[in-house]
N, C-alpha and C. Protein backbone atom coordinates (compact mmCIF):
# COMPACT_ATOMS: atom_id res chain seq x y z
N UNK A 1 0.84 -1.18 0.00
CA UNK A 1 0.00 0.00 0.00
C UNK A 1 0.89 1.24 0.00
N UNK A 2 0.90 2.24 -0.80
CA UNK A 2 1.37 3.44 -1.19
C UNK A 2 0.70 4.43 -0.12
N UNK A 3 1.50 5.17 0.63
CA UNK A 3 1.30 6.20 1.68
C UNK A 3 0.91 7.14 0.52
N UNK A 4 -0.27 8.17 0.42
CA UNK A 4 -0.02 9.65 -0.22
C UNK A 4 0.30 10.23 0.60
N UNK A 5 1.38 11.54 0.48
CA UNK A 5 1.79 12.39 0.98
C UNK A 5 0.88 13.88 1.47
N UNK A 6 0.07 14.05 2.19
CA UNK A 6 -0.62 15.40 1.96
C UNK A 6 0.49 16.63 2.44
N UNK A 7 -0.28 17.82 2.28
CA UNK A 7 0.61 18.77 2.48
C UNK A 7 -0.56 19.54 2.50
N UNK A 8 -0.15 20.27 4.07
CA UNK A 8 -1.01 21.46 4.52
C UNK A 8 -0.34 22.64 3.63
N UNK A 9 -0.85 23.32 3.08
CA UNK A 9 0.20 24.35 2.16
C UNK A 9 0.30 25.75 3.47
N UNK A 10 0.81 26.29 3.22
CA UNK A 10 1.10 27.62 3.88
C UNK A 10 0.15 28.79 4.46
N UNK A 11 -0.64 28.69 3.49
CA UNK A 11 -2.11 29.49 3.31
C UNK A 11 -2.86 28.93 4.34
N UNK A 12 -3.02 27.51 4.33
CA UNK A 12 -4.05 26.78 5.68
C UNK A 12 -3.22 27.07 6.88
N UNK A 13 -2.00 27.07 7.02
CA UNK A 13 -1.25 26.66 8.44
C UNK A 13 -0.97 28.22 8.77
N UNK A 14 -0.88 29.51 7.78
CA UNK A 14 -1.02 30.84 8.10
C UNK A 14 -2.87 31.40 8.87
N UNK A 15 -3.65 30.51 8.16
CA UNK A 15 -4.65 30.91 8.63
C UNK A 15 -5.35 30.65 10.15
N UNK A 16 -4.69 29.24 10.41
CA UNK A 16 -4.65 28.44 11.53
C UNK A 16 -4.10 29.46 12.95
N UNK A 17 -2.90 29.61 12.17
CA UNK A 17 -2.00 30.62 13.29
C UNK A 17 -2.65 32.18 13.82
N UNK A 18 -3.16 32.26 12.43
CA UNK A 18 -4.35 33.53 12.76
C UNK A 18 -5.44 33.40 13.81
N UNK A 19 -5.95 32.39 13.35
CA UNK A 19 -7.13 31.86 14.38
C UNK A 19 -6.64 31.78 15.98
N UNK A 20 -5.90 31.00 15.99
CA UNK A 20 -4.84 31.18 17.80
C UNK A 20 -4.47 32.32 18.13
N UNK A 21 -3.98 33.41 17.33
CA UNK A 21 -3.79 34.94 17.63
C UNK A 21 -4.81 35.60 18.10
N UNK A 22 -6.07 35.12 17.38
CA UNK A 22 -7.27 35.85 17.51
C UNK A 22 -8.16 35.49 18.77
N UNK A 23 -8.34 34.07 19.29
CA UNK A 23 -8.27 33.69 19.95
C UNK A 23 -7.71 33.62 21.13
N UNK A 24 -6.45 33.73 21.44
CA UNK A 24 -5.34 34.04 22.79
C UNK A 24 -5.40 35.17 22.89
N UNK A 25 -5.71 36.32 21.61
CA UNK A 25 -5.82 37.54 22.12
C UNK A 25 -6.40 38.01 22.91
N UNK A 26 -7.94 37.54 22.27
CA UNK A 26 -9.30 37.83 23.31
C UNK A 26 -9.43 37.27 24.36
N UNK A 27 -8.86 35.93 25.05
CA UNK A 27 -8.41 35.51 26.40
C UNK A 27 -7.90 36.59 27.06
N UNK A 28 -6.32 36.99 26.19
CA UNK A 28 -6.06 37.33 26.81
C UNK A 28 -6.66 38.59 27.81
N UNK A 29 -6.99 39.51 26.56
CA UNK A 29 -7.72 41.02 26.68
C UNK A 29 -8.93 40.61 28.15
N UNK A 30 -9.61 39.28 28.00
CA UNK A 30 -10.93 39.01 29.00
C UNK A 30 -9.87 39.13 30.62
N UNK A 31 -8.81 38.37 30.40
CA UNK A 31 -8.28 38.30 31.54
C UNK A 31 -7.47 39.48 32.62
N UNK A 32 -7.29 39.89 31.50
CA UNK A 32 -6.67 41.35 31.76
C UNK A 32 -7.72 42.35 32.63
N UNK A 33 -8.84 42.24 31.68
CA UNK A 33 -9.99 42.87 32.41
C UNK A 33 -10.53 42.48 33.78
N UNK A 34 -10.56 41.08 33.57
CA UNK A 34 -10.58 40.24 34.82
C UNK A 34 -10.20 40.42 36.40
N UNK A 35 -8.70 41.10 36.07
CA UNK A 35 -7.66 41.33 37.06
C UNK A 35 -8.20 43.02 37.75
N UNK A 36 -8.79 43.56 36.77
CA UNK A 36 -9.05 45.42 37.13
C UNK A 36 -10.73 44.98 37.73
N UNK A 37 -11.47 44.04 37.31
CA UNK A 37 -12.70 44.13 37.81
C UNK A 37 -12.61 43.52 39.56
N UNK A 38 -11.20 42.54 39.47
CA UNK A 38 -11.21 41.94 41.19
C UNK A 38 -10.96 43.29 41.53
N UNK A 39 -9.61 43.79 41.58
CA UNK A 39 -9.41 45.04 41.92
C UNK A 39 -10.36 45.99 42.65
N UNK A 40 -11.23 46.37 41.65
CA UNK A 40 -12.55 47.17 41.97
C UNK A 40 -13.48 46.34 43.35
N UNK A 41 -13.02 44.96 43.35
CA UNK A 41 -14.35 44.38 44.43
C UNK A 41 -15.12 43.64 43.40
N UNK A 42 -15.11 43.59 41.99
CA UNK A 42 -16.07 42.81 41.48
C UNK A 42 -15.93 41.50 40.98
N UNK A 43 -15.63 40.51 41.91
CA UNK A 43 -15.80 39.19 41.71
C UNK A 43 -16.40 38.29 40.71
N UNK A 44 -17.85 38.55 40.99
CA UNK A 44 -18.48 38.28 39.68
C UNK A 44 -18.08 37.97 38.76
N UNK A 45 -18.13 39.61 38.28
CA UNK A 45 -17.63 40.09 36.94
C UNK A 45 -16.23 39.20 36.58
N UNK A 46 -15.48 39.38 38.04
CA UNK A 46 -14.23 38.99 37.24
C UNK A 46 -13.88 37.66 37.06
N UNK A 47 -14.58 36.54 37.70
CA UNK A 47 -15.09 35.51 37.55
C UNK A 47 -15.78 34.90 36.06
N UNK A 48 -16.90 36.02 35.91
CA UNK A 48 -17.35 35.38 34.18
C UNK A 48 -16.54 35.83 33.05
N UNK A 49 -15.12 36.89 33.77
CA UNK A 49 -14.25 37.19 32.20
C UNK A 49 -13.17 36.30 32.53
N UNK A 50 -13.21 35.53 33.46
CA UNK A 50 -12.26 34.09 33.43
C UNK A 50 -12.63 33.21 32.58
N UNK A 51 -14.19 33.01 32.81
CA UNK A 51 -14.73 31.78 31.92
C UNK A 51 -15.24 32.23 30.71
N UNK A 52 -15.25 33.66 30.57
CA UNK A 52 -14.85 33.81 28.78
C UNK A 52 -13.57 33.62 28.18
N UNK A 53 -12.58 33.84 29.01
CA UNK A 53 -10.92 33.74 28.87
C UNK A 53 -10.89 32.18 28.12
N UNK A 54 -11.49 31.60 29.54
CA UNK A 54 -11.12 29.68 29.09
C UNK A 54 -12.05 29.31 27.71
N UNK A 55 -13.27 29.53 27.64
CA UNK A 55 -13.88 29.38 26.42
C UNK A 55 -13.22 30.11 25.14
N UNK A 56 -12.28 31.13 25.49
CA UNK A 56 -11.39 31.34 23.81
C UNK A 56 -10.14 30.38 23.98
N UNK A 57 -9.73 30.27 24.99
CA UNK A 57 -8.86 29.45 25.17
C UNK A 57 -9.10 27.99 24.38
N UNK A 58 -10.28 27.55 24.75
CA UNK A 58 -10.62 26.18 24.19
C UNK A 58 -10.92 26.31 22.64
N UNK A 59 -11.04 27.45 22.13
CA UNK A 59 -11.30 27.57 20.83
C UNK A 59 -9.98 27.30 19.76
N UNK A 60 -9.23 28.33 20.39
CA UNK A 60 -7.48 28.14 20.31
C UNK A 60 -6.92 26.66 20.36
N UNK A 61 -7.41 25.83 21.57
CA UNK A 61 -6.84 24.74 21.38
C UNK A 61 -7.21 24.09 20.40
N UNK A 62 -8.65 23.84 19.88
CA UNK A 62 -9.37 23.41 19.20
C UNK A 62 -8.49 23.69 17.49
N UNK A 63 -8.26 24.93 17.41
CA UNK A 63 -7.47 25.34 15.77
C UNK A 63 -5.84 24.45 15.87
N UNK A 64 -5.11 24.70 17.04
CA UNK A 64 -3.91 23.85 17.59
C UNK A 64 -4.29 22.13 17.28
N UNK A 65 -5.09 21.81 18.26
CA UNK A 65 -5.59 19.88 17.98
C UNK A 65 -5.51 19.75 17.05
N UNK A 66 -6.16 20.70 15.81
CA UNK A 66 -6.39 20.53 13.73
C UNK A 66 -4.97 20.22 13.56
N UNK A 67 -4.05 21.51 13.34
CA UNK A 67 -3.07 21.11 12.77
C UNK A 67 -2.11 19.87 13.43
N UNK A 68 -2.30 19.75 14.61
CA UNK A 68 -1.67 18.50 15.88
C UNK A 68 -1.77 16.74 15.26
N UNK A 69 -2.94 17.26 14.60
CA UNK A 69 -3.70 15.89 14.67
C UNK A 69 -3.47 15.91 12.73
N UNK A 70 -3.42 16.76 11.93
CA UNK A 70 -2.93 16.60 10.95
C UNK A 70 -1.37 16.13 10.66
N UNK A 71 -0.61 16.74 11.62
CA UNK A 71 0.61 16.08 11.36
C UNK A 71 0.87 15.08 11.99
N UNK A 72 0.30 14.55 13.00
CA UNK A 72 0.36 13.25 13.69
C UNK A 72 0.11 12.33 12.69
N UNK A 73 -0.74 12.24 11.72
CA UNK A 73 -1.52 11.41 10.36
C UNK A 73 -0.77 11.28 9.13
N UNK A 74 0.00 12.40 9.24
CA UNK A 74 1.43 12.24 8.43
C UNK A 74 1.28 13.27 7.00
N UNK A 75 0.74 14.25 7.42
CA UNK A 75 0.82 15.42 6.30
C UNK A 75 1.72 16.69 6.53
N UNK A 76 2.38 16.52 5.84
CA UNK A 76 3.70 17.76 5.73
C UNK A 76 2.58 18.66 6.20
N UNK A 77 3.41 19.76 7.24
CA UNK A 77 2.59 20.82 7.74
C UNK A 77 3.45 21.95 7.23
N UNK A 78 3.58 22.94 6.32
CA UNK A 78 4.63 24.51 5.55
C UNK A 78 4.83 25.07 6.77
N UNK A 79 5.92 25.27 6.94
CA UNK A 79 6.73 26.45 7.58
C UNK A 79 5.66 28.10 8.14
N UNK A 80 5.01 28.33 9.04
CA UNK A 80 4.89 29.91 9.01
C UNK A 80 5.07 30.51 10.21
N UNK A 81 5.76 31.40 9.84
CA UNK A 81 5.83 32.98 11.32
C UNK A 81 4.55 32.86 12.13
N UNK A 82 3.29 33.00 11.12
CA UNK A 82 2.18 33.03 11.98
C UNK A 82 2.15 32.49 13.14
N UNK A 83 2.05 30.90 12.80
CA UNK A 83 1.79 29.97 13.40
C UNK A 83 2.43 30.27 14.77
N UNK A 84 3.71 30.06 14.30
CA UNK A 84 4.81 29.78 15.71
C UNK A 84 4.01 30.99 16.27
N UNK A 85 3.76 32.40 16.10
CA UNK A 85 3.30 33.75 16.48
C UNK A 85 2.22 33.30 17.28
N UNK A 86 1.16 32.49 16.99
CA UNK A 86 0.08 32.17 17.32
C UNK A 86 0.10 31.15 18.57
N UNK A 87 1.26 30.41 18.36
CA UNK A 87 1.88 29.26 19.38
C UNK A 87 2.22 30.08 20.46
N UNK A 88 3.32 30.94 20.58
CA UNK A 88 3.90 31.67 21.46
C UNK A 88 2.85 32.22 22.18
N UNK A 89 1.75 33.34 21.17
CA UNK A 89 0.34 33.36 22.16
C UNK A 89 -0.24 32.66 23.20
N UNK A 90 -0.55 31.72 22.76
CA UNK A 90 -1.18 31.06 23.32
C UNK A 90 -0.75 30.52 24.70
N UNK A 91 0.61 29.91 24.60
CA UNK A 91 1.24 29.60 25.22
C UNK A 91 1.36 30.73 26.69
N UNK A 92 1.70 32.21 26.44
CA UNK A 92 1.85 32.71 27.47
C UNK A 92 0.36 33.54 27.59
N UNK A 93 -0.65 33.15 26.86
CA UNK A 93 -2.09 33.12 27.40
C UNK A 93 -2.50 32.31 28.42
N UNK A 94 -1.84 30.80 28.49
CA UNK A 94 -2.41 30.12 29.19
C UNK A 94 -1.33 30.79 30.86
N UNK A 95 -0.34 31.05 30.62
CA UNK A 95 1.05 31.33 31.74
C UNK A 95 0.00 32.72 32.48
N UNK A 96 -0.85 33.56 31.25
CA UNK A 96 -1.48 34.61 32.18
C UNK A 96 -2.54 34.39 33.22
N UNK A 97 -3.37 32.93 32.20
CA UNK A 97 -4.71 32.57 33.06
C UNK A 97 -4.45 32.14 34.42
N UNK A 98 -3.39 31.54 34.36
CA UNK A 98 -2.74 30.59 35.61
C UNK A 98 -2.84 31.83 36.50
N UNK A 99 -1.70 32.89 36.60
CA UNK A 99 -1.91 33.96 37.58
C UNK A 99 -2.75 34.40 37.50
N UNK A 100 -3.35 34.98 36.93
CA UNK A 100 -4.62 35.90 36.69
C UNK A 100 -5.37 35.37 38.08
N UNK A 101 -6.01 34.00 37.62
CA UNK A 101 -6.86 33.24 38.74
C UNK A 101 -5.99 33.11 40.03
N UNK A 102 -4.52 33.28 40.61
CA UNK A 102 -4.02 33.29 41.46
C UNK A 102 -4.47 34.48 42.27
N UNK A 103 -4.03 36.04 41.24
CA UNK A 103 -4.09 37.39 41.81
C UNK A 103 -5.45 37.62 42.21
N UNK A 104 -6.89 37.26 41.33
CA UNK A 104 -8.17 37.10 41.82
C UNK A 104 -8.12 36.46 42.87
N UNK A 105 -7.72 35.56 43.28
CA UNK A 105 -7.93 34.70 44.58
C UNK A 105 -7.82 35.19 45.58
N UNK A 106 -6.53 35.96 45.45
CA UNK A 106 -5.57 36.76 46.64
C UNK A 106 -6.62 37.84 46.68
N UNK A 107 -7.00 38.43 45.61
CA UNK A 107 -7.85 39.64 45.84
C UNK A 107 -9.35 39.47 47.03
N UNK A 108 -10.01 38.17 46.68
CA UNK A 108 -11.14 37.51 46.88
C UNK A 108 -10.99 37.75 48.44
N UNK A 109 -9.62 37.53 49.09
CA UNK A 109 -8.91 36.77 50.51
C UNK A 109 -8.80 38.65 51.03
N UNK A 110 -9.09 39.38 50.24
CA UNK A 110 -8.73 40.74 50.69
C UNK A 110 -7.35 41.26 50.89
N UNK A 111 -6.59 40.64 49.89
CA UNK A 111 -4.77 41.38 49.48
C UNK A 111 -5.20 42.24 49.25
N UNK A 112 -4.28 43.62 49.87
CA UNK A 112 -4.41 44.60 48.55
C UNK A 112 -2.93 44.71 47.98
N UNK A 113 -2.51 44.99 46.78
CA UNK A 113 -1.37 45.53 46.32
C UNK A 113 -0.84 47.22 46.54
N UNK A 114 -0.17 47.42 47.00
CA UNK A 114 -0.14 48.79 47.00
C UNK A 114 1.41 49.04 46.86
C-alpha cells in the first residue's frame, strides 16, 4: 500500500496561526480585564471574564488539535511565522490565566497591592 503524501500548504497553516492569535488575544484582553474588575471588588464580573478567557482558550486549542492531529496522520505541515506567532500566544495566554486566577484569589482573601 502506497502512503499519499498530503501537504497542509502555507495558506491553511497561516490561517490556523491567525485563528490562535485571535483567539489568545481575546483571552487574553478578558483576563486582563478580569484582574481590574477583582481590583474594583467585582468578583463576579471577574469571575465570568475568566470563563470567557477559558472558552477562547478552548477555541485556540481546538485550531492547535487541527493542525496537531494533521501532522500526527502524516501530512507535511509549511513552515509559518504566523503559526509559531500564534503558538507563542497562546502559550503565554495560558502562563497569564494561571496567575490571573491566582491574583483574583488573593484579591477575593482581601490582598491589597499597593
Amino acid at each position: 500500500m502506497i502512503k499519499e503524501n498530503f501537504i497542509m500548504n502555507r495558506e491553511e497553516v497561516t490561517l490556523l496561526g491567525f485563528e490562535i492569535v485571535a483567539y489568545a488575544g481575546d483571552a487574553r484582553t478578558k483576563l486582563l480585564e478580569a484582574l481590574k474588575a477583582a481590583e474594583r471588588g467585582e468578583f463576579d464580573r471577574a469571575d465570568g471574564l475568566v470563563k470567557e478567557a477559558e472558552d477562547c482558550i478552548i477555541e485556540a486549542h481546538k485550531a492547535q488539535t487541527n493542525l496537531l492531529t494533521k501532522e500526527a496522520s502524516g501530512e507535511d505541515i509549511a513552515y509559518s511565522v504566523t503559526m509559531m506567532h500564534g503558538q507563542d500566544h497562546l502559550m503565554t495566554t495560558l502562563l497569564l490565566k494561571d496567575l490571573m486566577q491566582h491574583l483574583i484569589e488573593l484579591y477575593k482573601r482581601g490582598v491589597k497591592y499597593e
